[in-house]
N, C-alpha and C. Protein backbone atom coordinates (compact mmCIF):
# COMPACT_ATOMS: atom_id res chain seq x y z
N UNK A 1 60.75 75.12 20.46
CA UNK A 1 61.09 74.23 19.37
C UNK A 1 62.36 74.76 18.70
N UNK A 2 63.09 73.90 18.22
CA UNK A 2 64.26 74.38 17.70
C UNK A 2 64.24 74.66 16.32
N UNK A 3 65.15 75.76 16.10
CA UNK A 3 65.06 76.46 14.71
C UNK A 3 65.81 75.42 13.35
N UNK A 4 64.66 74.85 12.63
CA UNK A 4 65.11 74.16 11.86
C UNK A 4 65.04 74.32 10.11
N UNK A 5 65.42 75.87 10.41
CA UNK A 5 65.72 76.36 9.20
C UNK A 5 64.18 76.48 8.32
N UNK A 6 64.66 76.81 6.99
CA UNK A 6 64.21 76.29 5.49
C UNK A 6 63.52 74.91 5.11
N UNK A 7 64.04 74.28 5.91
CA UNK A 7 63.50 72.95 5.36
C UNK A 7 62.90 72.47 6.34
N UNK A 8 62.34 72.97 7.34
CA UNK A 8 61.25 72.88 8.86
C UNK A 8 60.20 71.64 8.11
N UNK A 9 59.43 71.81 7.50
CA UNK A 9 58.01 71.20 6.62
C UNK A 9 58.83 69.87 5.91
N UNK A 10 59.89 69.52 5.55
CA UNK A 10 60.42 68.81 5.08
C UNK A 10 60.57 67.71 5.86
N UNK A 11 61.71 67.79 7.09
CA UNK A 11 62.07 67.37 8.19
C UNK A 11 60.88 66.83 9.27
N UNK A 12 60.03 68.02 9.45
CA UNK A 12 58.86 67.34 10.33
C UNK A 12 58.15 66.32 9.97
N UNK A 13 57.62 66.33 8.04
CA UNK A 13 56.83 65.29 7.48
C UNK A 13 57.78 64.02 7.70
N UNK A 14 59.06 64.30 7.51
CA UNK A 14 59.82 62.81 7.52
C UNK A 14 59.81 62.01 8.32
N UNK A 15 59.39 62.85 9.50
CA UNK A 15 59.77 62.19 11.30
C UNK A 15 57.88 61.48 11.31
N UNK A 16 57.12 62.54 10.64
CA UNK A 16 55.36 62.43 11.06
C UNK A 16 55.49 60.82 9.75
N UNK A 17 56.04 61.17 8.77
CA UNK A 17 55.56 59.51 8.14
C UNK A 17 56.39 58.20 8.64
N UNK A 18 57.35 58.42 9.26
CA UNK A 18 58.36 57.43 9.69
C UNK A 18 58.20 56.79 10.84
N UNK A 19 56.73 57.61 11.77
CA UNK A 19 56.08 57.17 12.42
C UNK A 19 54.80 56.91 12.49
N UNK A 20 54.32 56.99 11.11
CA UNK A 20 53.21 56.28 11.06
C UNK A 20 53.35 55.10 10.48
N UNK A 21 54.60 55.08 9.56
CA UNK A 21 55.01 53.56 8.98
C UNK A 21 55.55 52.44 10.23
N UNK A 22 56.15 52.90 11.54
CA UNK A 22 56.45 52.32 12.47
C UNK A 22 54.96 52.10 13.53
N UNK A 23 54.05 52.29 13.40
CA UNK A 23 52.83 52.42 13.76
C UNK A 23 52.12 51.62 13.01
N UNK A 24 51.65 51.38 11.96
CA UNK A 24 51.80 50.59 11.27
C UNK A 24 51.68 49.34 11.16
N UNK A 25 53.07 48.96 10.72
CA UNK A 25 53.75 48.17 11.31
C UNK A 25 53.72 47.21 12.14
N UNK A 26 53.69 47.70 13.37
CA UNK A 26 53.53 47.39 14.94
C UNK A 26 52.29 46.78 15.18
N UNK A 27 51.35 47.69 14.53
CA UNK A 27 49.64 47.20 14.16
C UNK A 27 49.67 45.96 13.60
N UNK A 28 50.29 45.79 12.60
CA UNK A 28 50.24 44.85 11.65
C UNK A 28 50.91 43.21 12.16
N UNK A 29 51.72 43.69 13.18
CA UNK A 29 52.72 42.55 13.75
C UNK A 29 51.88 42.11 14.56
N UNK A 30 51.39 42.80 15.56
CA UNK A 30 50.14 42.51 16.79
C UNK A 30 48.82 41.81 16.62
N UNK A 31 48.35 41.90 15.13
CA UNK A 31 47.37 41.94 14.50
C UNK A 31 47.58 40.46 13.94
N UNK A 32 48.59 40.53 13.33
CA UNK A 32 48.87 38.96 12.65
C UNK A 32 49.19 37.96 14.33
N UNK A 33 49.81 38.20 15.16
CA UNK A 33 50.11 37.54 16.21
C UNK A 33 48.58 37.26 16.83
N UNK A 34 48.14 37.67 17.21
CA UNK A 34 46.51 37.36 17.39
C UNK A 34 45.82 36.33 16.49
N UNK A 35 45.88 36.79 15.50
CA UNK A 35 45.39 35.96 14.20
C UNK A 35 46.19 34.17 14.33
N UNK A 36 47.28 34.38 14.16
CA UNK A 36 47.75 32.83 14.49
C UNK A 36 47.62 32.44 15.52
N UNK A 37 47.81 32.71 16.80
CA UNK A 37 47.18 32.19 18.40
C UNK A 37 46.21 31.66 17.82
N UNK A 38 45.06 32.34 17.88
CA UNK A 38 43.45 31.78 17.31
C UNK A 38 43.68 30.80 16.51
N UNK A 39 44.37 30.32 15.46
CA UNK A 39 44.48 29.86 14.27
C UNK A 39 44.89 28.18 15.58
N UNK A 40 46.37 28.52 16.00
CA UNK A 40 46.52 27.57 16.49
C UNK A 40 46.05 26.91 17.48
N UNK A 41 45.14 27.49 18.25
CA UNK A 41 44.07 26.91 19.60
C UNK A 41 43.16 26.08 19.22
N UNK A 42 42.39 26.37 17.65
CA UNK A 42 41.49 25.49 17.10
C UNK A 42 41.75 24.73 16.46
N UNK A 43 43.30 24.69 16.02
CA UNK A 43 43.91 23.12 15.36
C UNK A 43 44.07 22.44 16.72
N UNK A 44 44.67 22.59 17.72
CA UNK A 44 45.42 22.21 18.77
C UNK A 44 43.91 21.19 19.55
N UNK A 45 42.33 21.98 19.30
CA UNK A 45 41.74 21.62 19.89
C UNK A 45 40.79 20.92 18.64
N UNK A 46 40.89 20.92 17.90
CA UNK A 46 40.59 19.66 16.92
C UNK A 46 41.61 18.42 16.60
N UNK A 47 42.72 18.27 17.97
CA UNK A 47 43.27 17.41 18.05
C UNK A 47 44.62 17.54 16.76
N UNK A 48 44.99 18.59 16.17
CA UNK A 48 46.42 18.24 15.48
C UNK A 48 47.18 19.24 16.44
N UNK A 49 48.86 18.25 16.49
CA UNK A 49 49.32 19.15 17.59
C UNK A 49 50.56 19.15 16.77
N UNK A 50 51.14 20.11 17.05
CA UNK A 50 52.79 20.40 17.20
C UNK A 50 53.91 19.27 16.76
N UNK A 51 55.19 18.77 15.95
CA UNK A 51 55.63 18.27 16.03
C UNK A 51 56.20 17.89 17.42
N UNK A 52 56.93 19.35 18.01
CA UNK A 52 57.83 19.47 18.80
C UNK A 52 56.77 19.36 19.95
N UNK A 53 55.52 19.38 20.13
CA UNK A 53 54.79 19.21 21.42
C UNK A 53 54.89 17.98 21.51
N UNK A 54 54.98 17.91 23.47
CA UNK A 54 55.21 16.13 23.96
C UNK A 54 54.37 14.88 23.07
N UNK A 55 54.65 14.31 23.53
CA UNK A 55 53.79 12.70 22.52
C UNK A 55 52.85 12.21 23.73
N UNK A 56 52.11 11.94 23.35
CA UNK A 56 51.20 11.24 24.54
C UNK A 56 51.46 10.05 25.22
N UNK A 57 51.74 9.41 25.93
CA UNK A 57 52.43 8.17 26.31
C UNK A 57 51.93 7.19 26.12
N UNK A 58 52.52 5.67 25.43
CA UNK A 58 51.94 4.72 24.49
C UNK A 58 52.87 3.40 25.47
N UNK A 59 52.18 2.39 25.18
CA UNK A 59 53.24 1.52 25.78
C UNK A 59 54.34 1.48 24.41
N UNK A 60 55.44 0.75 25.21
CA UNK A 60 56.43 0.70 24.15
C UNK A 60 56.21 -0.84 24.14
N UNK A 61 56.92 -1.11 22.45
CA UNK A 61 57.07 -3.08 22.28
C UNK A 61 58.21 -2.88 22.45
N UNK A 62 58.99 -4.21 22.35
CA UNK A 62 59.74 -4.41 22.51
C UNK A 62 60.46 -5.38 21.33
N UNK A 63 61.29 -4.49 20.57
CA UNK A 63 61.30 -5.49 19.34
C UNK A 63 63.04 -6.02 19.13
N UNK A 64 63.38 -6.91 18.48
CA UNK A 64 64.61 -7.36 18.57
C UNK A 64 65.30 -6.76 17.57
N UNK A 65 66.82 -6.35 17.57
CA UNK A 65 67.16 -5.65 16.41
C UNK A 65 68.19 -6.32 15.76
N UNK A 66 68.10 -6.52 14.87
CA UNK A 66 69.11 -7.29 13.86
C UNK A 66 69.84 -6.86 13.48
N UNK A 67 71.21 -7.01 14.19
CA UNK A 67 72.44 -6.55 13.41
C UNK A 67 72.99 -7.13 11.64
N UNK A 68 73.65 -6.21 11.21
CA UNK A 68 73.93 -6.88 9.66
C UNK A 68 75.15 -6.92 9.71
N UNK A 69 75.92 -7.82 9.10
CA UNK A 69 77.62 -8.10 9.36
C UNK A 69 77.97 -6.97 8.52
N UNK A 70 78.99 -6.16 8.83
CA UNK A 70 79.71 -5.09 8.25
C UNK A 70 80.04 -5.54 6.71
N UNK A 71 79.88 -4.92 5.95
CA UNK A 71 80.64 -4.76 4.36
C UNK A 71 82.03 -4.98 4.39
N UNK A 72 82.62 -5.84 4.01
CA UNK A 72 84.04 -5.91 3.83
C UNK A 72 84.42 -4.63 3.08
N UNK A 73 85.87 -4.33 3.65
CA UNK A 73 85.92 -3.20 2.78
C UNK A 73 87.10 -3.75 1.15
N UNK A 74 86.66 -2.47 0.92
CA UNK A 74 87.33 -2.57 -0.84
C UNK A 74 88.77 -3.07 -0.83
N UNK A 75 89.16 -3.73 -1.12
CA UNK A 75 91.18 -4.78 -1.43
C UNK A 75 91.22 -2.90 -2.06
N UNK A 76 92.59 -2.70 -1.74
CA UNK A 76 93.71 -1.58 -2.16
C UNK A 76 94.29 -2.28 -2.99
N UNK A 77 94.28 -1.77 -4.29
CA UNK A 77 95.19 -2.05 -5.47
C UNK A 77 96.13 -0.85 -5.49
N UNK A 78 97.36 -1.62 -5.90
CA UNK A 78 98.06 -0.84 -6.18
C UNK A 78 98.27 0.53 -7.91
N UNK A 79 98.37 0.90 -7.53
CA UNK A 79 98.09 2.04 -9.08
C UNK A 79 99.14 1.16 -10.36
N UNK A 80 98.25 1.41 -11.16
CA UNK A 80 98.82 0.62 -12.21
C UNK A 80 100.05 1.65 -12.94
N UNK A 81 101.15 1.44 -13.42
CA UNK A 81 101.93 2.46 -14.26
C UNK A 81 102.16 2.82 -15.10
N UNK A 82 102.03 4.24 -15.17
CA UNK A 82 101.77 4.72 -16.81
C UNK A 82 102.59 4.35 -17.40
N UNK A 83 102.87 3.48 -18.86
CA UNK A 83 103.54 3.59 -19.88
C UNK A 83 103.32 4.34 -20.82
N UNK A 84 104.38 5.07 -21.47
CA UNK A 84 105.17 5.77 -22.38
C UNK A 84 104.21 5.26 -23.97
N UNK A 85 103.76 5.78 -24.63
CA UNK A 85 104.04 5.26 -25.98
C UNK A 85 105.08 4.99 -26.88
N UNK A 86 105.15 4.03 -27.83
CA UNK A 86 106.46 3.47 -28.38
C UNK A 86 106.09 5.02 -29.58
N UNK A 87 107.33 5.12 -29.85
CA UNK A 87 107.68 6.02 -30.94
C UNK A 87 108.73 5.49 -32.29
């Protein structure tokens, strides 16, 4: 092991808690990821699904679409000009 001085007990605890907080952690990420799988298998299978999951296939109608005549656009006036006050 390499000679790490004076502050040996210092240095080692830093490395021993910095890997138990990354341990942890890791637990905690794995742990919640499990937890939602489950979560989402029993919505999925009580029938609510996903936005982004496919749509089930429906016939389509067929409906007519009504165009609307465009908005005329706004007349351009010309800018009116500032006058001066009389003095």
């Amino acid at each position: 092991m390499p000679d790490l001085g004076p502050h040996a007990a210092f240095i080692v605890g830093a490395y021993a808690i910095a890997f138990v907080v990354l341990g942890m952690l890791t637990l905690i990420t794995v742990v919640n990821d499990r937890k939602q799988a489950r979560i989402l298998i029993e919505l999925e299978r009580k029938g609510i699904r996903r936005r982004s999951a496919a749509k089930p296939l429906t016939p389509r109608v067929k409906t007519k679409i009504i165009k609307s005549k465009p908005a005329r656009a706004a007349a351009k006036r010309k800018p009116t000009p500032v006058r001066k006050p009389r003095t």
